[in-house]
Protein backbone atom coordinates (compact mmCIF):
# COMPACT_ATOMS: atom_id res chain seq x y z
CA UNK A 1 -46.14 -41.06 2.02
CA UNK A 2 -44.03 -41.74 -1.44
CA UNK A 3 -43.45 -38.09 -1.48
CA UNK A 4 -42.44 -37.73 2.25
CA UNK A 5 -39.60 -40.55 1.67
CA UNK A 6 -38.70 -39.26 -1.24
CA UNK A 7 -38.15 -35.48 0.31
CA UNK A 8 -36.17 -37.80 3.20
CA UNK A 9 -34.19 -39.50 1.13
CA UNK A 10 -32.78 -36.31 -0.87
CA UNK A 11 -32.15 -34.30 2.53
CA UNK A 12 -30.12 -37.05 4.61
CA UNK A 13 -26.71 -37.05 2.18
CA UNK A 14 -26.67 -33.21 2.97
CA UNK A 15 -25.18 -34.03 6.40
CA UNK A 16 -23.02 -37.72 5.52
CA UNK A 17 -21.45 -36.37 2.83
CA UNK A 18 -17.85 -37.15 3.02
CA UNK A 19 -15.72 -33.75 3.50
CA UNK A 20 -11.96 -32.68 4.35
CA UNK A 21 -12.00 -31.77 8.34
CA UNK A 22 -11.12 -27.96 8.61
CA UNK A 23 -10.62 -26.83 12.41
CA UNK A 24 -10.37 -22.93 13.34
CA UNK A 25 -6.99 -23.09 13.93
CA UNK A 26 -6.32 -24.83 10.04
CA UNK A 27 -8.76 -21.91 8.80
CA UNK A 28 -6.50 -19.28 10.31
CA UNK A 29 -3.22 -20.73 9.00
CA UNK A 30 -4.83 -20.83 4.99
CA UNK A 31 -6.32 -17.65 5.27
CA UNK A 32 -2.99 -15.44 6.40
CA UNK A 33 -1.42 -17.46 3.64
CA UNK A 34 -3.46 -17.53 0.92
CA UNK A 35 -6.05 -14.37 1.33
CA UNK A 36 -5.90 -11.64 -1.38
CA UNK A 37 -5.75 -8.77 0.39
CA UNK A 38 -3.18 -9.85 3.17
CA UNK A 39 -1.00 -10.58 -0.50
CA UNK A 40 -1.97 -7.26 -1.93
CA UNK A 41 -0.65 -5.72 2.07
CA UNK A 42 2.65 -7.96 1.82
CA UNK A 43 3.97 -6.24 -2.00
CA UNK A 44 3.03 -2.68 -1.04
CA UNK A 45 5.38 -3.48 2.11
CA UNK A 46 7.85 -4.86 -0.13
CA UNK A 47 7.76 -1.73 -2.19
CA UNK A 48 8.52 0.53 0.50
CA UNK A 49 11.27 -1.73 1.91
CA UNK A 50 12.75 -1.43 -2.16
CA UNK A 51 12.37 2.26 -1.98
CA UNK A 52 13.83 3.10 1.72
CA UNK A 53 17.38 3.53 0.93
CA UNK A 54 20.28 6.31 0.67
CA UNK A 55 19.47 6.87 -3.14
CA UNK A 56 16.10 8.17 -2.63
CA UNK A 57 16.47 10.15 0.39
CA UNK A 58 19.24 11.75 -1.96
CA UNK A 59 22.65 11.11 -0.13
CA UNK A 60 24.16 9.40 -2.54
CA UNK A 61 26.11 10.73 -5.31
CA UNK A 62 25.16 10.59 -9.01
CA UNK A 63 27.52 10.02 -11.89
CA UNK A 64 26.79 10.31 -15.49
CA UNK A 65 29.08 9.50 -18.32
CA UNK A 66 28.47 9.89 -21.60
CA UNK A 67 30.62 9.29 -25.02
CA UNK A 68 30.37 10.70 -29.13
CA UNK A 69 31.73 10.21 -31.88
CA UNK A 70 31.04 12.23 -35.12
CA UNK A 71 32.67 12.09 -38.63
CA UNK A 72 32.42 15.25 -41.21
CA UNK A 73 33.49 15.51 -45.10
CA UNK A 74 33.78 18.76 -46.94
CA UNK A 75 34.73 18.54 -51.04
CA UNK A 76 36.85 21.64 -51.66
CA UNK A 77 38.45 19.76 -54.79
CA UNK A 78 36.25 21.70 -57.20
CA UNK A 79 35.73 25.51 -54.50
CA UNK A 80 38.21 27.99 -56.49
CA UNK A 81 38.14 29.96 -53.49
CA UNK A 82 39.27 27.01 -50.97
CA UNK A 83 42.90 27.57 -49.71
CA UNK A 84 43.02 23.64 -49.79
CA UNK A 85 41.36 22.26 -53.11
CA UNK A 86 40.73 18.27 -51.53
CA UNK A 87 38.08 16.42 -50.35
CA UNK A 88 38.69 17.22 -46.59
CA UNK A 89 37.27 14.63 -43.73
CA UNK A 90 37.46 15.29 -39.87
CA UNK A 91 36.81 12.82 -36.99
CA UNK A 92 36.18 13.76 -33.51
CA UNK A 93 35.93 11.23 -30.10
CA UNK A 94 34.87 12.43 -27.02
CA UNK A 95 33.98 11.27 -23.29
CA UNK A 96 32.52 13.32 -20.55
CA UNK A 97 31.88 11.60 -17.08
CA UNK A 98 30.50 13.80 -14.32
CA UNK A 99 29.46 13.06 -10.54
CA UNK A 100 26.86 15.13 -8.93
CA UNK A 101 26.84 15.21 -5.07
CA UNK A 102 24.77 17.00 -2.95
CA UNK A 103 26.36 17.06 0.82
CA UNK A 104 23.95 18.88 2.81
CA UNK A 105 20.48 20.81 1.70
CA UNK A 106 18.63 21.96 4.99
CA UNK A 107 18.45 18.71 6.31
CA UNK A 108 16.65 17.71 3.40
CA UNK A 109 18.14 14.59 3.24
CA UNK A 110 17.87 13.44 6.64
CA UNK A 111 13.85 14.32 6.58
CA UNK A 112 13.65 11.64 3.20
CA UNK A 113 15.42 9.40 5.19
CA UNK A 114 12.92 9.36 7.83
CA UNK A 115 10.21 10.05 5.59
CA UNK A 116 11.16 6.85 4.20
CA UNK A 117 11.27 5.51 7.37
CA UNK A 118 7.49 6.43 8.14
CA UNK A 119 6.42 5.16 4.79
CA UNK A 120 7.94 1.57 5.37
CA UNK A 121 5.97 1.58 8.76
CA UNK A 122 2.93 2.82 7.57
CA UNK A 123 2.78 0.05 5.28
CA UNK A 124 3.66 -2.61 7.69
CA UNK A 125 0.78 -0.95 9.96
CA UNK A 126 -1.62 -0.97 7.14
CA UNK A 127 -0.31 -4.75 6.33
CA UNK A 128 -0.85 -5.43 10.20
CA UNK A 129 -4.82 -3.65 9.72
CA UNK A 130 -5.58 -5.88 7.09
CA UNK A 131 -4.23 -9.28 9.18
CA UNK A 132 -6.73 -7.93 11.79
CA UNK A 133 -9.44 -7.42 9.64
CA UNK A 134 -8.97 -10.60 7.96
CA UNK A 135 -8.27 -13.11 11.03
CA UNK A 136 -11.51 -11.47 12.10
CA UNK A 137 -13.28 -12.29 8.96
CA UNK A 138 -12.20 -15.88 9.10
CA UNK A 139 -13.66 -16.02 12.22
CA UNK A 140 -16.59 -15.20 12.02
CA UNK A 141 -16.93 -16.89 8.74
CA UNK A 142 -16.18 -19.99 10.56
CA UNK A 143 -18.18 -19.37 13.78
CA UNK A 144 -21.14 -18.68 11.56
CA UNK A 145 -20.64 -21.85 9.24
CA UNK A 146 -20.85 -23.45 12.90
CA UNK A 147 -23.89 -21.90 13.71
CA UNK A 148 -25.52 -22.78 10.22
CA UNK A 149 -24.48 -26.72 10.37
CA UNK A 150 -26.24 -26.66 14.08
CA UNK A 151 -29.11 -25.27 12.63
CA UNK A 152 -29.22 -27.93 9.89
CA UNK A 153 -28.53 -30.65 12.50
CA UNK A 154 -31.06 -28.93 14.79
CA UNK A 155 -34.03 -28.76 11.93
CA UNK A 156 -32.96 -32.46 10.85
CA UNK A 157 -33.48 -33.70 14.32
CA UNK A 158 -37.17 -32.37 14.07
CA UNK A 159 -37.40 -33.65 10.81
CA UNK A 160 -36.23 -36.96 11.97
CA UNK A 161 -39.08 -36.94 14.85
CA UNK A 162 -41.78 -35.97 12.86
CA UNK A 163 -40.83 -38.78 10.25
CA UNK A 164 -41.18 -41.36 13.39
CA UNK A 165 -44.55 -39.97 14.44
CA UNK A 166 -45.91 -39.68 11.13
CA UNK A 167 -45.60 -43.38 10.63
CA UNK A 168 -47.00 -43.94 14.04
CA UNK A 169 -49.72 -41.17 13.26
CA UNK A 170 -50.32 -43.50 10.26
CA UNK A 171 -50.40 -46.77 12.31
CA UNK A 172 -53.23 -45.26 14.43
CA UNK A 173 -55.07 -43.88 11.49
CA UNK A 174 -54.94 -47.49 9.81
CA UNK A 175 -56.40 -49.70 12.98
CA UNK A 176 -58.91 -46.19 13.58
CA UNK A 177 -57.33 -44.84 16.88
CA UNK A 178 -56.69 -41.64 15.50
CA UNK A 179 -58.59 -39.17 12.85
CA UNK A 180 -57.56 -38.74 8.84
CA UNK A 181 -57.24 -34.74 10.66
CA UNK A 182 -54.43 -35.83 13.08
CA UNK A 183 -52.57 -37.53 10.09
CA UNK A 184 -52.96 -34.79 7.64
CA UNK A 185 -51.47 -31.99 10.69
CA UNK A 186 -48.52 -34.41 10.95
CA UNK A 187 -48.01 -35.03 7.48
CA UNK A 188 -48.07 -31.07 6.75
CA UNK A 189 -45.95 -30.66 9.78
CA UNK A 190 -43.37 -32.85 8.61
CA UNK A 191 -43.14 -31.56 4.97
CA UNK A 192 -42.75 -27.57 6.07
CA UNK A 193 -39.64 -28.47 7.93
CA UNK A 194 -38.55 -30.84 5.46
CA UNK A 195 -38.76 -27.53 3.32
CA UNK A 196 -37.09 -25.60 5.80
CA UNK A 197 -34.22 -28.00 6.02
CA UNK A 198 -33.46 -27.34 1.91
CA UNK A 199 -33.61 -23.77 2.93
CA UNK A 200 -30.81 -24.57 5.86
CA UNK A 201 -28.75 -26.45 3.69
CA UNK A 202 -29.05 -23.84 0.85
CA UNK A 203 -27.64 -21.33 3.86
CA UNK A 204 -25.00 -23.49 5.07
CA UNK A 205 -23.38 -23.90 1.58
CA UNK A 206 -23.51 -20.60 1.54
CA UNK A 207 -21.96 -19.61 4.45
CA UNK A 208 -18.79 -22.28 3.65
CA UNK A 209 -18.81 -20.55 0.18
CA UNK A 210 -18.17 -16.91 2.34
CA UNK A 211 -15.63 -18.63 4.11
CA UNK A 212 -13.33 -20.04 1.31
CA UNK A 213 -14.00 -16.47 -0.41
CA UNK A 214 -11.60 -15.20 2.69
CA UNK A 215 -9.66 -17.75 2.97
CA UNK A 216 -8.77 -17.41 -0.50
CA UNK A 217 -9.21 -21.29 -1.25
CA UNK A 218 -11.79 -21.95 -4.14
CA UNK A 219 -15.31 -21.07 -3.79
CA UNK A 220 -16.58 -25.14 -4.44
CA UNK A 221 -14.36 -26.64 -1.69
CA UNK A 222 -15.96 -28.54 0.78
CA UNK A 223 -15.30 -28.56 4.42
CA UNK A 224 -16.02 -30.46 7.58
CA UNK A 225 -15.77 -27.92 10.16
CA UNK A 226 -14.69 -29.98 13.38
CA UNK A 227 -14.31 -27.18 16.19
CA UNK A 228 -17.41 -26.03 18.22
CA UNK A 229 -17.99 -21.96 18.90
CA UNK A 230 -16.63 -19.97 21.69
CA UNK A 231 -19.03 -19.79 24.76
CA UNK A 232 -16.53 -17.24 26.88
CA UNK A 233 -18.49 -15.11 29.07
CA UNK A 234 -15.19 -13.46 30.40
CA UNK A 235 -15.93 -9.69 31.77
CA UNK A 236 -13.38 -7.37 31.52
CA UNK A 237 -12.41 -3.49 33.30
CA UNK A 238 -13.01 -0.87 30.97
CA UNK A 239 -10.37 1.49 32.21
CA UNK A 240 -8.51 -1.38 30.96
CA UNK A 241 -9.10 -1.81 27.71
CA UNK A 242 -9.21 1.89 27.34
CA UNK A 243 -5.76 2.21 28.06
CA UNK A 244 -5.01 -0.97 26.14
CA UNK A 245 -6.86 0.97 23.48
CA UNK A 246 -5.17 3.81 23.21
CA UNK A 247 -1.63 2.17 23.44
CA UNK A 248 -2.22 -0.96 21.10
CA UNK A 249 -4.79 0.38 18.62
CA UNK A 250 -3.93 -0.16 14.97
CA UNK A 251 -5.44 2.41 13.61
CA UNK A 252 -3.88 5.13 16.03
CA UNK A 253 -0.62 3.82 15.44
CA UNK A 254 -1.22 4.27 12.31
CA UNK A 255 -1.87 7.90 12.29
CA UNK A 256 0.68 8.22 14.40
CA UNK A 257 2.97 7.58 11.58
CA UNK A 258 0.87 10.05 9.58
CA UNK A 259 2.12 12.81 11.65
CA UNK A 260 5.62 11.96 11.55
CA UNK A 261 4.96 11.68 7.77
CA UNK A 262 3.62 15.07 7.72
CA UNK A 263 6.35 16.45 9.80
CA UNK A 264 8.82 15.12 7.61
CA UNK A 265 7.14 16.70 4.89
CA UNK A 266 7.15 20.07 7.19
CA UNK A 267 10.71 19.57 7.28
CA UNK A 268 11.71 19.70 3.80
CA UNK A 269 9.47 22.78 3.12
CA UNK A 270 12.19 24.05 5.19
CA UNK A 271 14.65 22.75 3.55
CA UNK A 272 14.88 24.68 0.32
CA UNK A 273 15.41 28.19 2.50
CA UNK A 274 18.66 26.87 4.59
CA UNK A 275 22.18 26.77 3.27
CA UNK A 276 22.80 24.22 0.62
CA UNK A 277 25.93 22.69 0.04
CA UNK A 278 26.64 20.76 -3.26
CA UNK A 279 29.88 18.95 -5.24
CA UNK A 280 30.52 18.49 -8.85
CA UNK A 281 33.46 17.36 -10.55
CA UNK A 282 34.45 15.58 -13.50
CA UNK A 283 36.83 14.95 -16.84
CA UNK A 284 36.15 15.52 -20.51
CA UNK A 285 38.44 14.09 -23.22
CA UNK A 286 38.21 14.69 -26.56
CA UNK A 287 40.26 13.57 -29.64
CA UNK A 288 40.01 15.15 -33.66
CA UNK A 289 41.46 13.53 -36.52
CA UNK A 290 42.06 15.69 -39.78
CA UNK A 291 42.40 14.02 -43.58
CA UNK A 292 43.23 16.68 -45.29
CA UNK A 293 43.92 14.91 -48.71
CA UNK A 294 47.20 15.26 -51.18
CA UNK A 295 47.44 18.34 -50.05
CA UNK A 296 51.86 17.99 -49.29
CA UNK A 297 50.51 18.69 -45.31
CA UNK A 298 53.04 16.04 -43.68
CA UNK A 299 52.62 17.08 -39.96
CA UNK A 300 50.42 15.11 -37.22
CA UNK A 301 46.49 15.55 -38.23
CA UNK A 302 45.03 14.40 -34.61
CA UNK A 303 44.61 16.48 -31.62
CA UNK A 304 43.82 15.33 -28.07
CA UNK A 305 42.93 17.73 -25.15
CA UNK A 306 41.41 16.63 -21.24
CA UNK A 307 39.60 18.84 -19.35
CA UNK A 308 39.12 17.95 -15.60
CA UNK A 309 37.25 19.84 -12.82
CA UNK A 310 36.11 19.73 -9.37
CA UNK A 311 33.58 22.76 -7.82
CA UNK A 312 32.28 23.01 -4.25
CA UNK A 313 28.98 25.18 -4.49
CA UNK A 314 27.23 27.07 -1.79
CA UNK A 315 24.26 28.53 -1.54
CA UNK A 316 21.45 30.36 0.22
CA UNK A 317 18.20 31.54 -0.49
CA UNK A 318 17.74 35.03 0.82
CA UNK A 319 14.09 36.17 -0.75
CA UNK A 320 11.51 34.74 -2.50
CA UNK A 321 9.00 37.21 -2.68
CA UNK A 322 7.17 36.00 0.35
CA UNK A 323 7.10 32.50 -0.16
CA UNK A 324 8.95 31.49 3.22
CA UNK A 325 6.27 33.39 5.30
CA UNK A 326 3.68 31.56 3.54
CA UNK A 327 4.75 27.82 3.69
CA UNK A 328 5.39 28.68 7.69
CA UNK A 329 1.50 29.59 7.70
CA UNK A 330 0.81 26.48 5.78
CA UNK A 331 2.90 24.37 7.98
CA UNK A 332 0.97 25.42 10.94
CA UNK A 333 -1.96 24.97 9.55
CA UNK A 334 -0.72 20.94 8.41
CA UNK A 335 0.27 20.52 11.77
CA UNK A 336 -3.24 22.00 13.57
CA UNK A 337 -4.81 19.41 11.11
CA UNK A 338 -2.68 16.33 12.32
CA UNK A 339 -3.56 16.78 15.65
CA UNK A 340 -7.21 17.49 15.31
CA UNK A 341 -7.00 14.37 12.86
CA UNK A 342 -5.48 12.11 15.63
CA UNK A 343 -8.19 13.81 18.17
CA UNK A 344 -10.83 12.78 15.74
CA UNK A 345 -9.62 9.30 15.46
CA UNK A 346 -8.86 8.57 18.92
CA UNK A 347 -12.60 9.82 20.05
CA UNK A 348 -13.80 7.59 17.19
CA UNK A 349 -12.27 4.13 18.51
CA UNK A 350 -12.96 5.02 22.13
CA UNK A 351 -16.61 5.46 20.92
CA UNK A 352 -16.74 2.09 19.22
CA UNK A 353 -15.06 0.47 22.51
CA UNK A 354 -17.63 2.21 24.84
CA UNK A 355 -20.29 0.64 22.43
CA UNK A 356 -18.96 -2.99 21.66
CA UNK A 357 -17.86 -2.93 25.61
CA UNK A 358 -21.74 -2.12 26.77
CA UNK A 359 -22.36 -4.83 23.22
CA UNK A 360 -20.59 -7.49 24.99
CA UNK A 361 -21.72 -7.38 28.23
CA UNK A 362 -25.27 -7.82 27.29
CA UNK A 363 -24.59 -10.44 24.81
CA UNK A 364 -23.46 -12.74 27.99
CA UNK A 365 -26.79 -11.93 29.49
CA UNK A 366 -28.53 -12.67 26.63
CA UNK A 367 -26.60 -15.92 25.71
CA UNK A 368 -27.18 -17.05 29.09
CA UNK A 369 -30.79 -16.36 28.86
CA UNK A 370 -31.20 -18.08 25.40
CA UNK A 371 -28.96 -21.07 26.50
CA UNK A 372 -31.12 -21.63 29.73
CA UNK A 373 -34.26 -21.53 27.29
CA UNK A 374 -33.19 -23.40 24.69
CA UNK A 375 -32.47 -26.00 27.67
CA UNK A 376 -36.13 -25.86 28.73
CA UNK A 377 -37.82 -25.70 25.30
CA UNK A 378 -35.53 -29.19 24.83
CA UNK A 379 -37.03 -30.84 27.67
CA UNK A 380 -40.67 -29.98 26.99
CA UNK A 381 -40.07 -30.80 23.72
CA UNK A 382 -39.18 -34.64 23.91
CA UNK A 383 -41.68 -34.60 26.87
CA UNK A 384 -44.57 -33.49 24.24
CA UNK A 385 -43.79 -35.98 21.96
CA UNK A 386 -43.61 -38.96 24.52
CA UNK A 387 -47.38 -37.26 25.78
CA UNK A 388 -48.47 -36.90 21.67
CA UNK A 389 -47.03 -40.81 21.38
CA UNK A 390 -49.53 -42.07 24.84
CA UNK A 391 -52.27 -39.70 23.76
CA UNK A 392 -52.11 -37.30 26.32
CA UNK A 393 -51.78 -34.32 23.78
CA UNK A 394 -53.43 -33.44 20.28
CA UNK A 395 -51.01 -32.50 17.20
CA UNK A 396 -51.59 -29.00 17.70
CA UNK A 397 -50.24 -28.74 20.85
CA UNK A 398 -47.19 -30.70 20.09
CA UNK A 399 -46.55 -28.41 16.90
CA UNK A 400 -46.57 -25.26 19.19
CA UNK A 401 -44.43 -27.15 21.26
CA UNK A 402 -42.37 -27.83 18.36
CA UNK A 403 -42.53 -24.63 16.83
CA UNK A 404 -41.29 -23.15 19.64
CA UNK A 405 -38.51 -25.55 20.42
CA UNK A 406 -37.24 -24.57 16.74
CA UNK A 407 -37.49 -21.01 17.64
CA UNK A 408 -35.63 -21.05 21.25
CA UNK A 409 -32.91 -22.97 19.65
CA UNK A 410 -32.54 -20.61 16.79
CA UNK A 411 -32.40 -17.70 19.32
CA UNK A 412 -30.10 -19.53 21.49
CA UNK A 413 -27.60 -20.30 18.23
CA UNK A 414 -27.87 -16.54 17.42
CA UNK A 415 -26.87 -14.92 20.55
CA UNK A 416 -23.38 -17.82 21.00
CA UNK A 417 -22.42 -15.85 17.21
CA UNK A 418 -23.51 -12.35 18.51
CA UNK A 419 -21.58 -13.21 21.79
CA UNK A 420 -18.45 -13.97 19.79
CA UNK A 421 -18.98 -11.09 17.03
CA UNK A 422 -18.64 -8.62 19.80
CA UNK A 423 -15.79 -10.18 21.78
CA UNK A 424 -13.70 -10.35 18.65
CA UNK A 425 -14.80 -6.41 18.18
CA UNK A 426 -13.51 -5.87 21.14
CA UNK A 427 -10.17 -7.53 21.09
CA UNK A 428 -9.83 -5.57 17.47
CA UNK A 429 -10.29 -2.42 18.83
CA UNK A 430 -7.75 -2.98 21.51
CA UNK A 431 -4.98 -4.65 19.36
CA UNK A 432 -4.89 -7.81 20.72
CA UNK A 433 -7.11 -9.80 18.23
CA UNK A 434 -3.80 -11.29 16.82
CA UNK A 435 -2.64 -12.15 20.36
CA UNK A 436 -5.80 -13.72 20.75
């Protein structure tokens, strides 16, 4: 009995332990905030919004200046053949600035526009993928932390019963209504789920632990999660979500932009064989200084000359050995691959709805089974231990009673998360998780 209390006494702080209230709706709000990957999403965006501009898709100009300055000295004083016999220095200045522009290349630069264009909505697709996948995580992170504390609650509330009718089992034993057999059963009774409740809590820890991994929060924090799980048995058309599918899923909008990628890139293969059209101009100014010693020379020793230019250039690739004819075989080829890509993917997600769809729909049966059991096994459960308490029953048949009880209700816990796991599956694959 020392043992028993002391095994009691250790398990009841695992439920009153003080802890900050987290609802689902709180969970959602720190995890789009705070999650790793959803901040890893955000600065790829914010690359491609950095690199989408004129500069990169090449319609912008360049201009490049540049400035030297170089000194020279030459002793003649003691060269019998010099014509000038002095220590002779030179110094020479010059600047060059030059702008590059290139006005039209085959369209070149409109395709890196758009390319660019693509690229900044791929990564706000791929951004919008990992919100999906992540407010789906924190779901069912949090739905499952739900189901774990209702286990615990559910195993403590057996424990709690067989703690009453052990001491009653032990009253009976004392004044000789009832065998040292019948008190051992209990006793044994009571310490396997006493056992299985440090196993529970071991799994609910864990299962908060999994949650503030996602929600990016640290891994010790302690929560009090306040909301209860979704029970929806709502049915739904599947021609429906089909079409919803097809229209709203993330990853065919995704590959979508793929294509257009790939078309851009199609493009500028293209370009490089069309009529190019290009502008350069610019100055150079250069200045020379001459010391040319006591040489009697009295006139100006510095020169200064400016050169200036401006060139239009066009030009047109006429062979290249064969090189156009293969990139247009290539390009078909890229293209013939996009769409059996797209194909691919689109019979993929409509594969996965057909399945979660069928998924769903028989996780309503089989909640509603497991709920109307776990109802029943409830009933005959405090009605076994109100027979055990008048006599009516032996231990035995109260601990099958029992065991089953524990069972139905673990079932019945199981099939509200598999209930939910699917529906959120399903809203995924049809967008509208995030509208959810």
């Amino acid at each position: 009995m020392k043992k028993i209390i002391i095994i009691l006494f250790l398990i009841s702080p695992f439920i009153l332990f003080s802890q900050e209230n987290l609802s689902l709706e709180n969970a959602i709000k720190i995890g789009l905030k705070q999650n790793f990957d959803i901040q890893l999403s955000e600065r790829n965006l914010d690359i491609s919004k950095i690199k989408n501009n004129l500069a990169n898709a090449g319609a912008l100009p360049t201009i490049d200046i540049s400035a030297k300055n170089e000194k020279s000295v030459s002793d003649q004083s003691n060269n019998p053949t010099s014509f000038i016999q002095e220590i002779l220095k030179a110094e020479s200045m010059s600047a060059t600035a030059n702008m590059s522009w290139t006005l039209f290349n085959g369209y070149g630069i409109k395709a890196n526009k758009e390319k660019l264009n693509q690229i900044e909505q791929l990564s706000n697709g791929n951004l919008t993928l990992t919100i999906e996948n992540t407010t789906q995580g924190i779901l069912l992170s949090y739905y499952n932390c739900i189901i774990q504390k209702e286990r615990l609650e559910l195993l403590q509330k057996v424990v709690n019963l067989s703690r009453e009718r052990l001491i009653y089992q032990k009253t009976k034993y004392e004044i000789g209504t009832s065998s040292k057999f019948e008190l051992l059963q209990t006793e044994n009774a009571l310490l396997t789920d006493s056992s299985n409740l440090i196993l529970q809590k071991l799994n609910y820890d864990n299962s908060v632990k999994n949650l503030n991994l996602i929600l990016g929060v640290e891994l010790d924090k302690k929560w009090n999660i306040t909301d209860q799980i979704n029970n929806r048995t709502q049915l739904y058309n599947f021609e429906n979500l089909k079409n919803k599918t097809l229209s709203d899923n993330t990853n065919l909008r995704n590959q979508h932009i793929n294509m257009e990628i790939s078309k851009q890139n199609i493009i500028l293969s293209k370009s490089v064989y069309r009529p190019m059209v290009s502008f350069n101009s610019g100055a150079n100014y250069n200045t020379n200084t001459y010391d040319i010693g006591d040489s009697g020379y009295e006139g100006d020793n510095t020169g200064k000359t400016l050169n200036y230019y401006a060139n239009l250039t066009v030009s047109l690739r006429l062979y290249d050995g064969g090189k156009y004819k293969t990139t247009r075989q290539v390009n078909k080829i890229r293209e013939k691959i996009n769409e059996l890509e797209l194909e691919k993917i689109r019979r993929e997600v409509l594969q996965q709805l057909s399945i979660n769809y069928q998924k769903y729909n028989s996780n309503i049966t089989i909640y509603n089974l497991n709920k109307k059991a776990f109802s029943i096994a409830e009933t005959n459960y405090l009605l076994a231990n109100d027979k055990n308490n008048r006599g009516v029953i032996n231990s035995f048949t109260l601990r099958d009673i029992e065991i089953a009880y524990l069972n139905s209700g673990i079932s019945y816990l199981q099939a509200a998360y598999n209930l939910n796991e699917s529906y959120l599956e399903l809203m995924k694959i049809t967008g509208g998780i995030l509208q959810e």
